[in-house]
C-alpha atoms as a PDB file:
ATOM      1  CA  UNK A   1      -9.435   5.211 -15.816  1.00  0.00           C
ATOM      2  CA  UNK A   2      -8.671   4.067 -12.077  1.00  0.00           C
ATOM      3  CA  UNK A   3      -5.351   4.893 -10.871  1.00  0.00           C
ATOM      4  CA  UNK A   4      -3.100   2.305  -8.591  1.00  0.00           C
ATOM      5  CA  UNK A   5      -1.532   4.271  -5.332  1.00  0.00           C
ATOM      6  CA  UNK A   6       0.953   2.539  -3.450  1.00  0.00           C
ATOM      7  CA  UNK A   7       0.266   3.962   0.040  1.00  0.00           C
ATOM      8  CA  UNK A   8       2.448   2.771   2.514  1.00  0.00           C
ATOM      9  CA  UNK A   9       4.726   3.253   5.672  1.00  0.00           C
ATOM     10  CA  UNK A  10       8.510   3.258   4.971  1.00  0.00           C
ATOM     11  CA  UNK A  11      11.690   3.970   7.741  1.00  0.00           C
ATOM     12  CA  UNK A  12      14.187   6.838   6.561  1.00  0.00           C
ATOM     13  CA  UNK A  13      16.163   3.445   5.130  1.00  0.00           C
ATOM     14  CA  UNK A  14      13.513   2.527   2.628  1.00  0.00           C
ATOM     15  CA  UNK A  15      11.766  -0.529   4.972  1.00  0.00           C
ATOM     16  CA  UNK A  16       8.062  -1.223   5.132  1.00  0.00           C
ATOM     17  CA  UNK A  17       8.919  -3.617   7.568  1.00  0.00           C
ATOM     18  CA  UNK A  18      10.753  -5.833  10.006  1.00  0.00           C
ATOM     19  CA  UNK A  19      12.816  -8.565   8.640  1.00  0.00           C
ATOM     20  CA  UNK A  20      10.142 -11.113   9.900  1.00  0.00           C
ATOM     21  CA  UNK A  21       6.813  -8.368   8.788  1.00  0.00           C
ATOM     22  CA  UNK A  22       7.400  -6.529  11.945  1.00  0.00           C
ATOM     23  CA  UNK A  23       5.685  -3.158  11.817  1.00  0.00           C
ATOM     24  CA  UNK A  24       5.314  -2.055  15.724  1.00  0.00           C
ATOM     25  CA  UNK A  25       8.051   0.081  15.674  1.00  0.00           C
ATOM     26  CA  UNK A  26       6.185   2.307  13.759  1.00  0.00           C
ATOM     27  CA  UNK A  27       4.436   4.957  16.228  1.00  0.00           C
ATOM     28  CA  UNK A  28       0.623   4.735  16.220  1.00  0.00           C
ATOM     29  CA  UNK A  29       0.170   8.339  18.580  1.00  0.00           C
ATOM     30  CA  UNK A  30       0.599  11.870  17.521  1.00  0.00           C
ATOM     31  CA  UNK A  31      -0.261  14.209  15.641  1.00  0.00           C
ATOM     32  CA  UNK A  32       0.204  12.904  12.324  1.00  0.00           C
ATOM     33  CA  UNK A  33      -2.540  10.312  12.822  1.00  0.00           C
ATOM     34  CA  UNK A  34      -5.623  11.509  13.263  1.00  0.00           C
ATOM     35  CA  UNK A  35      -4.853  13.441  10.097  1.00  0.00           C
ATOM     36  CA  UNK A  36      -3.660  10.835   7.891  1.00  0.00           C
ATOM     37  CA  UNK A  37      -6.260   8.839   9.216  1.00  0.00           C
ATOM     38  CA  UNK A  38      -9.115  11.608   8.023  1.00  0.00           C
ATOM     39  CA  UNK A  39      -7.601  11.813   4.812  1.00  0.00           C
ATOM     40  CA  UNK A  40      -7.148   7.811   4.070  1.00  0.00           C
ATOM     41  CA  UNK A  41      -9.859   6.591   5.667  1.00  0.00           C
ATOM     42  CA  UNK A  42     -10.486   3.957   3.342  1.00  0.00           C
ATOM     43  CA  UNK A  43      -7.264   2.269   4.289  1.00  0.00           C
ATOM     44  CA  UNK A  44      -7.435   1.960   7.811  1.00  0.00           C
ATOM     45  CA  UNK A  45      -8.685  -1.119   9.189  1.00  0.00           C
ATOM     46  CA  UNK A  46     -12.736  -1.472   8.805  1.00  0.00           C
ATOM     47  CA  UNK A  47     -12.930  -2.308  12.935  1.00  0.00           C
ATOM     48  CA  UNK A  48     -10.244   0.031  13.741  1.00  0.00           C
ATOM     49  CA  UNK A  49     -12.317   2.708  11.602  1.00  0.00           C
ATOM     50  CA  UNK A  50     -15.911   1.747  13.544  1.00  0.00           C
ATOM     51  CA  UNK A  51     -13.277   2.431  16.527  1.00  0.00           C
ATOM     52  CA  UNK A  52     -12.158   5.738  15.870  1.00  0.00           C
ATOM     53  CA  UNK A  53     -15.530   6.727  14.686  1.00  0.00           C
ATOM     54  CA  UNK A  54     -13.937   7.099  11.148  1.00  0.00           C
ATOM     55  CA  UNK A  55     -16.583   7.207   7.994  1.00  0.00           C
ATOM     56  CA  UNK A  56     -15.489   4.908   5.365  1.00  0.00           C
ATOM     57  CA  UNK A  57     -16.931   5.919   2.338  1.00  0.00           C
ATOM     58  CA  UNK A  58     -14.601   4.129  -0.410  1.00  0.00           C
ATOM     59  CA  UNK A  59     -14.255   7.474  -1.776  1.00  0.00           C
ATOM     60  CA  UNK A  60     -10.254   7.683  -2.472  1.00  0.00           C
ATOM     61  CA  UNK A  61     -10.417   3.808  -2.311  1.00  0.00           C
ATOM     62  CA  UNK A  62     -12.874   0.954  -3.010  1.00  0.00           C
ATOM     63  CA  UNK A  63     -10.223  -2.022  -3.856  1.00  0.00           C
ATOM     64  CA  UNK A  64      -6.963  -3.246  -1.718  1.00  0.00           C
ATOM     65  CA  UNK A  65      -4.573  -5.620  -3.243  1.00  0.00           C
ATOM     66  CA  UNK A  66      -2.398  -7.217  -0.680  1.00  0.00           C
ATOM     67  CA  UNK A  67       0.789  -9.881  -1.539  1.00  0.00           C
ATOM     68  CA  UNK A  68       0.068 -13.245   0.818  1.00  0.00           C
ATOM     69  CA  UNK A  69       2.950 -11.753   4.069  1.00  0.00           C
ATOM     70  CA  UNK A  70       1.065  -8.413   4.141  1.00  0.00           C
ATOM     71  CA  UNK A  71      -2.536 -10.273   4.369  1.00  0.00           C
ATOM     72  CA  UNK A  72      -0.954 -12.962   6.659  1.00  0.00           C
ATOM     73  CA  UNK A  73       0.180 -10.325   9.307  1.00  0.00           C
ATOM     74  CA  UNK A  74      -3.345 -10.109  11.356  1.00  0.00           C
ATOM     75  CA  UNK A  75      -4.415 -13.956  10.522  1.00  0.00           C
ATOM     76  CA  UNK A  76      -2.319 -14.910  14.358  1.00  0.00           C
ATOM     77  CA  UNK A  77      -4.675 -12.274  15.698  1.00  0.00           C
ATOM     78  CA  UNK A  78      -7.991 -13.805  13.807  1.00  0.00           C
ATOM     79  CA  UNK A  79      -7.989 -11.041  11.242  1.00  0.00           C
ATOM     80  CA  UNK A  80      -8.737 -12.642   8.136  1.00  0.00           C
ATOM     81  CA  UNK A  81     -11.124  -9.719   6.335  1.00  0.00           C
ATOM     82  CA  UNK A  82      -8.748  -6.262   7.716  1.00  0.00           C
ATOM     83  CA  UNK A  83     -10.586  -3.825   4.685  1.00  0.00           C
ATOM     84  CA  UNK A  84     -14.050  -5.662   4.750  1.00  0.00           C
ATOM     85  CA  UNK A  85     -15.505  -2.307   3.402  1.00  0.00           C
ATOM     86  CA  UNK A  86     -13.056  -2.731   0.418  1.00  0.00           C
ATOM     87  CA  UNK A  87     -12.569  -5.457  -2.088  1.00  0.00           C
ATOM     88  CA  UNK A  88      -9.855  -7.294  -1.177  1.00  0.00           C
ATOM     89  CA  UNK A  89      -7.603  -9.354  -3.483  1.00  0.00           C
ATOM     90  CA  UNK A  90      -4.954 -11.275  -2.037  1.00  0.00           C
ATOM     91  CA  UNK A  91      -1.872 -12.008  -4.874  1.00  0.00           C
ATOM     92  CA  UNK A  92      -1.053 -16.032  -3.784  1.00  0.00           C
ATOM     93  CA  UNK A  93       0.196 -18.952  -5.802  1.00  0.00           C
ATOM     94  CA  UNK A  94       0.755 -21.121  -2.920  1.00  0.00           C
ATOM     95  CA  UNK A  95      -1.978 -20.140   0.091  1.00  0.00           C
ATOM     96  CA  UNK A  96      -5.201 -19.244   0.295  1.00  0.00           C
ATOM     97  CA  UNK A  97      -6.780 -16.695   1.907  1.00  0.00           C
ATOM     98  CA  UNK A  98     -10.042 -18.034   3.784  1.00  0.00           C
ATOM     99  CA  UNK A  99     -11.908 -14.482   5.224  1.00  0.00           C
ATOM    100  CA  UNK A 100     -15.116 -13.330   4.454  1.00  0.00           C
ATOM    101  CA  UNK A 101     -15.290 -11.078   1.189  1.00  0.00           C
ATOM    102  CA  UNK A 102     -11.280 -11.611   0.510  1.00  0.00           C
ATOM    103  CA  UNK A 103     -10.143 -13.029  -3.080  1.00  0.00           C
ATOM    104  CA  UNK A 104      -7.010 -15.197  -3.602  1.00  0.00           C
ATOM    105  CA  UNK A 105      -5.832 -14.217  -7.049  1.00  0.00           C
ATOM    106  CA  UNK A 106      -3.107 -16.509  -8.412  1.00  0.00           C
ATOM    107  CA  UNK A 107      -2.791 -14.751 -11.507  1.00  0.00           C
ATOM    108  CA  UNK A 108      -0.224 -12.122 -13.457  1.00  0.00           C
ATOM    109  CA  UNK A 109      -0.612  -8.944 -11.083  1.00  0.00           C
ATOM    110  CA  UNK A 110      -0.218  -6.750 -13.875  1.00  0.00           C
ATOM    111  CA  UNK A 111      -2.856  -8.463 -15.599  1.00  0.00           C
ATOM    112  CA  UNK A 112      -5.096  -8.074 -12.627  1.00  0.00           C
ATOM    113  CA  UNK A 113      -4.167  -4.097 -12.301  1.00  0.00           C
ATOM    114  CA  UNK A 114      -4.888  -3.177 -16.017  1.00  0.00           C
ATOM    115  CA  UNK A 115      -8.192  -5.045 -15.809  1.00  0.00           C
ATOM    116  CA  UNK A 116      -8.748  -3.222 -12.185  1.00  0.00           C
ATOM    117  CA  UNK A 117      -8.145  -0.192 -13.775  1.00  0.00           C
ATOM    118  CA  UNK A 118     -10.421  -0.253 -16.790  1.00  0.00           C
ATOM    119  CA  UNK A 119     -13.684  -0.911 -14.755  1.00  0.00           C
ATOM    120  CA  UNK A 120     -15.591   1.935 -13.129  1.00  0.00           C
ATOM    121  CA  UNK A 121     -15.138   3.041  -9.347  1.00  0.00           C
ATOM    122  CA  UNK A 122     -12.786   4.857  -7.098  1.00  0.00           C
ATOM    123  CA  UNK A 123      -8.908   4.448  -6.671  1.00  0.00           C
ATOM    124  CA  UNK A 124      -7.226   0.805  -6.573  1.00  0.00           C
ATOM    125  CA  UNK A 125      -4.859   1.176  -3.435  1.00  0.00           C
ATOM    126  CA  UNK A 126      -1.589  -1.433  -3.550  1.00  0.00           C
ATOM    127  CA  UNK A 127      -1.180  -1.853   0.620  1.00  0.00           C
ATOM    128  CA  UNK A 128       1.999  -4.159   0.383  1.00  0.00           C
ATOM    129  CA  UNK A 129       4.250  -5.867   0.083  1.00  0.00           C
ATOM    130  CA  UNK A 130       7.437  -4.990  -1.371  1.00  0.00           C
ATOM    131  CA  UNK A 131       7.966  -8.193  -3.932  1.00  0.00           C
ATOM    132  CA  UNK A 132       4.070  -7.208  -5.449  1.00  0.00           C
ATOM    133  CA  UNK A 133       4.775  -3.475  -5.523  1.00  0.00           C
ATOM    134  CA  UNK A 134       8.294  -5.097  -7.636  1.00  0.00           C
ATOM    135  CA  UNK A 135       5.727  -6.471  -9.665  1.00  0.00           C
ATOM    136  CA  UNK A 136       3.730  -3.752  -9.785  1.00  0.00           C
ATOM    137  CA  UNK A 137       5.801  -0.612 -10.464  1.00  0.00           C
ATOM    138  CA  UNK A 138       5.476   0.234 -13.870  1.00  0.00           C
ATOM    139  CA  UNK A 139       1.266   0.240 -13.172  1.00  0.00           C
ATOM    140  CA  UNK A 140       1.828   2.595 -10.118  1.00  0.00           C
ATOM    141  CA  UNK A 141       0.112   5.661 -11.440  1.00  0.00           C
ATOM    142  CA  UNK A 142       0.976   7.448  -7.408  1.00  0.00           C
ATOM    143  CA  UNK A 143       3.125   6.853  -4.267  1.00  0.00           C
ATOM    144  CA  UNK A 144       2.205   7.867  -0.634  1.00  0.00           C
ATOM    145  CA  UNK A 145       4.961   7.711   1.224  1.00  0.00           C
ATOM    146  CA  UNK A 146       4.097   8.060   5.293  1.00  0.00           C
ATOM    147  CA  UNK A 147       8.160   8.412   5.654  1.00  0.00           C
ATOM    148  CA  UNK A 148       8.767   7.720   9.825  1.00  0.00           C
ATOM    149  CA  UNK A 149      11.945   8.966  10.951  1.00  0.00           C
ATOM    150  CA  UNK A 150      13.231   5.646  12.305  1.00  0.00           C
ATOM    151  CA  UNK A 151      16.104   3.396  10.712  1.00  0.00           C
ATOM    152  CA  UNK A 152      15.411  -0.717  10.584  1.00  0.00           C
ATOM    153  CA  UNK A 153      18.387  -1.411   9.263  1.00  0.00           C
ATOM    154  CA  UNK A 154      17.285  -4.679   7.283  1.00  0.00           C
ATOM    155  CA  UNK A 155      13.434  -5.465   6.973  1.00  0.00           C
ATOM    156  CA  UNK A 156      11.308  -5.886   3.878  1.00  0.00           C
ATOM    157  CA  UNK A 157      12.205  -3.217   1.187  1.00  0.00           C
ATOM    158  CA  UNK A 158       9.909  -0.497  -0.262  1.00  0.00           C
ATOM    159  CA  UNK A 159      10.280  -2.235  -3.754  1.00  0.00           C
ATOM    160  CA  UNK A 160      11.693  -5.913  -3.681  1.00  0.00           C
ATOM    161  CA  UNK A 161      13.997  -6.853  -6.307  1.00  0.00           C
ATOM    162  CA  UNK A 162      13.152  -5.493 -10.264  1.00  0.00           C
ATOM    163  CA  UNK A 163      15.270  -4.937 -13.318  1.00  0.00           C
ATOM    164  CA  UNK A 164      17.310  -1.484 -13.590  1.00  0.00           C
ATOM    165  CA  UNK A 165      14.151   0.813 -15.142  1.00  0.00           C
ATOM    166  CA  UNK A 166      14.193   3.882 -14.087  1.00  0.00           C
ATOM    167  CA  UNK A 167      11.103   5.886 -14.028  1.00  0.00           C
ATOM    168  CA  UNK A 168      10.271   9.385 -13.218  1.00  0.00           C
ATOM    169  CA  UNK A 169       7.248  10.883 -10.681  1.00  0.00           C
ATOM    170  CA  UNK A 170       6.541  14.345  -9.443  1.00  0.00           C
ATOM    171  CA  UNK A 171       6.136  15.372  -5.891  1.00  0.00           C
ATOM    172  CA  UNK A 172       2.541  16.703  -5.467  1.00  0.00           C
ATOM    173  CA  UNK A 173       1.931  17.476  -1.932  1.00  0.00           C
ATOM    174  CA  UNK A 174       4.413  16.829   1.461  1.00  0.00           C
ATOM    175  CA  UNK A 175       2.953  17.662   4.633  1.00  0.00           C
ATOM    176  CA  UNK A 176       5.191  17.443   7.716  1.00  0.00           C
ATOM    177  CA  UNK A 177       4.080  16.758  11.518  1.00  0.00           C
ATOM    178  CA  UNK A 178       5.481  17.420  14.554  1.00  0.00           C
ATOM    179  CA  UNK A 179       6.141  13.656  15.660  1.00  0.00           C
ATOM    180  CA  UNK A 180       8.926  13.730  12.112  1.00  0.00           C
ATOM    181  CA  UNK A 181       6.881  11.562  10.145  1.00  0.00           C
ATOM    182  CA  UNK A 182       6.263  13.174   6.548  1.00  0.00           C
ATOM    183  CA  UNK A 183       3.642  12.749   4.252  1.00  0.00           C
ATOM    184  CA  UNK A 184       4.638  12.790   0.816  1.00  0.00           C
ATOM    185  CA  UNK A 185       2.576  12.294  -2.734  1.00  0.00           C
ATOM    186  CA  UNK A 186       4.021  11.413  -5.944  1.00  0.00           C
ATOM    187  CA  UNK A 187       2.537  11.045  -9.314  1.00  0.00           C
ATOM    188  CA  UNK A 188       4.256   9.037 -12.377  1.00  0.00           C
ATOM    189  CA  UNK A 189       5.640  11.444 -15.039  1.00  0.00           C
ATOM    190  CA  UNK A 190       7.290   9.628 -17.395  1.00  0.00           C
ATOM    191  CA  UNK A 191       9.380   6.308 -17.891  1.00  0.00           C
ATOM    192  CA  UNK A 192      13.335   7.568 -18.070  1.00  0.00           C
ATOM    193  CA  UNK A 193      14.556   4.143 -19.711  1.00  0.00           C
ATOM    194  CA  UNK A 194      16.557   5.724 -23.062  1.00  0.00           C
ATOM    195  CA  UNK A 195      15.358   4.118 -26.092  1.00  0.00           C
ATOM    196  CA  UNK A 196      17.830   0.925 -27.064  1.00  0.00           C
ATOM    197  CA  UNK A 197      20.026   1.593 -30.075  1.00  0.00           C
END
């Protein structure tokens, strides 16, 4: 079976982004890049990728599910089809998404994810936002947390609002770079919810 990764950048204060989606505060030099980028591949940007001369071979990843803020992000730039060498689903009740090869899925998410998840290929990777990871968290099978050592302050949380379910995953690798940002991976162990009496 597939397995869901949320993959994501997150300040020391649990933000993925700005209070508006803004995410150039992040730092895009040093030395933590060109590794992460090597490893996750799949998940940068397909032109940024032809760029950096970076092979894209869907390996780790071969879908991207985006909610409708994170997909809207590059549309002011004409970026309408970011992962082109990934499926790309876009979670939207309201707006569609209108690039080349990208899927406006008004459906349950969880719904879409078990579905995702029983077909054959390579990893399903969750890119954002915070209210579809909400959605989402029980189906997260991994977190990949590119932790920047920077505070927002307010901004769009890790996890948007969900009820109190506490859940349990294990720290599988953390690598740490000289710039401060750490990589950390997670996999689900267990749900830690005691059973009702």
């Amino acid at each position: 079976m597939r397995a869901l990764s949320y993959y994501v950048a997150v300040t020391l204060d649990g933000f993925i982004a700005g209070p508006n989606g803004e995410f150039d505060a992040f730092p895009v030099e040093g030395d933590h890049m060109s590794a992460i980028n090597e490893r996750f591949a799949d998940t940068v940007p397909t032109d940024a990728a032809a760029a950096l001369g970076l092979a894209q071979v869907r390996s780790r990843f071969d879908t991207v599910l985006m909610g409708w803020n994170t997909y809207a992000v590059g549309l002011p730039f004409g970026v309408d089809s970011p992962y082109r060498h990934l499926r790309q689903l876009v979670f939207s009740r309201e707006q569609e998404a209108s690039g080349d090869g990208v899927e406006t899925v008004r459906r349950d998410p969880v719904d879409v994810v078990r579905e995702l998840k029983a077909e054959e290929g390579s990893g399903i990777w969750l890119c954002g936002g915070g209210a579809l990871a909400a959605a989402l968290a029980d189906e997260i099978d991994r977190l990949v947390l590119k932790r920047y050592p920077l505070l927002f302050g307010a901004g769009i949380p890790l996890f948007g609002p969900r009820p109190y379910a506490p859940s349990g995953f294990a720290e599988v690798a953390t690598q740490v770079f000289e710039t401060g940002v750490v990589l950390s991976e997670y996999v689900r162990t267990r749900s830690l919810r005691r059973p009702a009496r």
